[in-house]
N, C-alpha and C. Protein backbone atom coordinates (compact mmCIF):
# COMPACT_ATOMS: atom_id res chain seq x y z
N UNK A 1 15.76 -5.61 -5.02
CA UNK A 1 14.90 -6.36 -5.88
C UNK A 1 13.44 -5.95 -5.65
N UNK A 2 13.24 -6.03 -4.35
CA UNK A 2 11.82 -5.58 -4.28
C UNK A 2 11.19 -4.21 -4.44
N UNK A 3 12.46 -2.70 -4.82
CA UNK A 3 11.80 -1.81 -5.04
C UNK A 3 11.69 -1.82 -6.81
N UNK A 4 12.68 -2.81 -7.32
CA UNK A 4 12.45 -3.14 -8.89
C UNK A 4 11.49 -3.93 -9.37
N UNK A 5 10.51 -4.39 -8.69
CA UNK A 5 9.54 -5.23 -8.98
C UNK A 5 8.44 -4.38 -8.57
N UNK A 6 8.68 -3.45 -7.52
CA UNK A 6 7.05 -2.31 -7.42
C UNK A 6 7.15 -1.52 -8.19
N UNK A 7 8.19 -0.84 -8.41
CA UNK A 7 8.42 0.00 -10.02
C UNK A 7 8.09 -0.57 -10.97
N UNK A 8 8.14 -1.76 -11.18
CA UNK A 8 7.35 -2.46 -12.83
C UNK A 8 6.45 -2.77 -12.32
N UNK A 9 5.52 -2.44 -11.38
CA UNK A 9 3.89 -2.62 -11.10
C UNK A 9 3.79 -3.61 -10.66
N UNK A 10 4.42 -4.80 -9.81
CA UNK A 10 4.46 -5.75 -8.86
C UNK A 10 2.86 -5.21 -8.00
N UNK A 11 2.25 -6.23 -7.44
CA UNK A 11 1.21 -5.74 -6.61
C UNK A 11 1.74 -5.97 -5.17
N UNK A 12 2.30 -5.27 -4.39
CA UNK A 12 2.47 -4.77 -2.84
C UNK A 12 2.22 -6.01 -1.99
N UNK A 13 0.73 -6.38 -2.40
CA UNK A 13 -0.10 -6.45 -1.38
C UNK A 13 -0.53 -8.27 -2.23
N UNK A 14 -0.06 -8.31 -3.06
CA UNK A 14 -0.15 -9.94 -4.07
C UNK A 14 -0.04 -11.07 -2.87
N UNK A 15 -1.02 -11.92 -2.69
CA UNK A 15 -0.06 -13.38 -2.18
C UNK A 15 -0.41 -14.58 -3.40
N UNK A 16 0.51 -15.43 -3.60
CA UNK A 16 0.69 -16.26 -4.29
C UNK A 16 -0.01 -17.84 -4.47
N UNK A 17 -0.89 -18.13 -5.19
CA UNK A 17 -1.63 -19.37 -5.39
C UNK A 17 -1.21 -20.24 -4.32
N UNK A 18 -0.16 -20.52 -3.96
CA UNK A 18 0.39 -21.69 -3.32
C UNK A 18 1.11 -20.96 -1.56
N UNK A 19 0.35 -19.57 -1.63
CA UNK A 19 1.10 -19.19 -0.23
C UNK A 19 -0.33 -18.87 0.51
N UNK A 20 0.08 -18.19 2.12
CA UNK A 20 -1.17 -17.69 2.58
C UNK A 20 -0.89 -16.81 3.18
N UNK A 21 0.27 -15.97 2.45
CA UNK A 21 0.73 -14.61 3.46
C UNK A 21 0.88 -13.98 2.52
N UNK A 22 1.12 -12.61 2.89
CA UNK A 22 1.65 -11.56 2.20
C UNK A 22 3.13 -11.34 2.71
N UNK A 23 3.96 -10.28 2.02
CA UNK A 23 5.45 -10.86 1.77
C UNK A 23 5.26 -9.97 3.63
N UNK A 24 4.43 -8.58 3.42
CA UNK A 24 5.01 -8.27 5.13
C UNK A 24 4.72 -9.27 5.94
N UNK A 25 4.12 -10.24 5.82
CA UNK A 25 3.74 -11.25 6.83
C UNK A 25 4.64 -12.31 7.37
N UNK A 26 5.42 -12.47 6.05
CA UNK A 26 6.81 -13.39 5.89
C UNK A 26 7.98 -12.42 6.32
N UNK A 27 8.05 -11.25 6.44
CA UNK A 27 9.32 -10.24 6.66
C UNK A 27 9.13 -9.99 8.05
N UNK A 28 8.09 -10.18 8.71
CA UNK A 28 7.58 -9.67 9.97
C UNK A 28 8.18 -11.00 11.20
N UNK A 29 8.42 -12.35 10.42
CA UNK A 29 8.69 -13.53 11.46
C UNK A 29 9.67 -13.11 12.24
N UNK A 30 9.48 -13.78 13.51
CA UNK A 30 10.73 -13.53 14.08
C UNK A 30 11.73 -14.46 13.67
N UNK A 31 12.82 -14.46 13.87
CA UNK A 31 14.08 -14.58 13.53
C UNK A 31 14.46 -15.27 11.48
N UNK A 32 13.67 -13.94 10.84
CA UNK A 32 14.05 -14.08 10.08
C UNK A 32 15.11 -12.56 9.61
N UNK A 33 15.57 -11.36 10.55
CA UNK A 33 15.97 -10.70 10.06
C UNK A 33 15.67 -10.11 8.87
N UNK A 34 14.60 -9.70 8.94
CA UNK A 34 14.37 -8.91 7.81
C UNK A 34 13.35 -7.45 8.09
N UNK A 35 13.55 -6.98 9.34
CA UNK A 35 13.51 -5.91 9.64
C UNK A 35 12.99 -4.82 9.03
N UNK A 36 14.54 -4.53 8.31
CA UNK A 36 14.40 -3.44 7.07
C UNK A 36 13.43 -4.11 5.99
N UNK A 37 13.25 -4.77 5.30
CA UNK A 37 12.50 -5.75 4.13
C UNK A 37 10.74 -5.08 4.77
N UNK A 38 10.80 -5.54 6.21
CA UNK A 38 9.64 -5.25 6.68
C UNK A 38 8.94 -3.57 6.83
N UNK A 39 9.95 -2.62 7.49
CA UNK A 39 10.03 -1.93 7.52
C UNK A 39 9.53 -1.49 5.88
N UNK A 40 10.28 -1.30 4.87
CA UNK A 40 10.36 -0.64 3.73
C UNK A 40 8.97 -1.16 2.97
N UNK A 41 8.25 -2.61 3.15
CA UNK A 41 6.98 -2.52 2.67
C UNK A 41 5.90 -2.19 3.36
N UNK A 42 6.10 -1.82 4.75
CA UNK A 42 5.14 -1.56 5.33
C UNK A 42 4.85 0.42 5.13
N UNK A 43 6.25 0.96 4.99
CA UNK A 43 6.19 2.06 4.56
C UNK A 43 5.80 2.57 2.95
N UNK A 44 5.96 1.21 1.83
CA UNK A 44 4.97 1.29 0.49
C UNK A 44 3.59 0.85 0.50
N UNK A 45 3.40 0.58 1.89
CA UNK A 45 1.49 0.53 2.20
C UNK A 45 1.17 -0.94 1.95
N UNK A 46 2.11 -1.96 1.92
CA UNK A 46 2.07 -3.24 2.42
C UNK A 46 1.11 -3.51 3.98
N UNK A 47 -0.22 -4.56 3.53
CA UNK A 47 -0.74 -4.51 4.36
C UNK A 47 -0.63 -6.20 4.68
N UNK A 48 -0.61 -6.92 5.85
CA UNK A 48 -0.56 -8.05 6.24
C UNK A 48 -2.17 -8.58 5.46
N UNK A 49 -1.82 -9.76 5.52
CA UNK A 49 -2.66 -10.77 4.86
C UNK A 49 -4.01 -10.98 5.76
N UNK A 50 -3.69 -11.02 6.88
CA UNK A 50 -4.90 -11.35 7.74
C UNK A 50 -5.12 -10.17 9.25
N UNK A 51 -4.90 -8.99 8.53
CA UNK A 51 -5.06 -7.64 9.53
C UNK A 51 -3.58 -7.56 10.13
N UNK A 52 -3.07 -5.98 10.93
CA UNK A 52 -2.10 -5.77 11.15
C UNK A 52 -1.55 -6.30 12.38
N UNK A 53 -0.23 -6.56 12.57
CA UNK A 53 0.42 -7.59 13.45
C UNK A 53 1.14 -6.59 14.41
């Protein structure tokens, strides 16, 4: 889903009216398993919300 939403021009790096992270910021928690999720936006130049972690 998430490489089908940067292909239709999704912004990477977007956080949402009602959030205060960016999605690597939320993929990065611990024990949320999402590793790869993290991995794969940090390698499309996903940058954390409040500098790198």
């Amino acid at each position: 889903m998430a490489e089908h939403l940067l292909s239709r021009g999704a912004d990477i790096n977007g956080i949402p009216d009602y959030a205060q992270h960016a999605a690597i910021d939320i993929a990065a928690e611990p024990d949320t398993r999402r590793a790869l999720l993290r991995d794969w936006l940090h390698d499309q130049g996903c940058r954390p919300a409040a500098g790198e972690r």
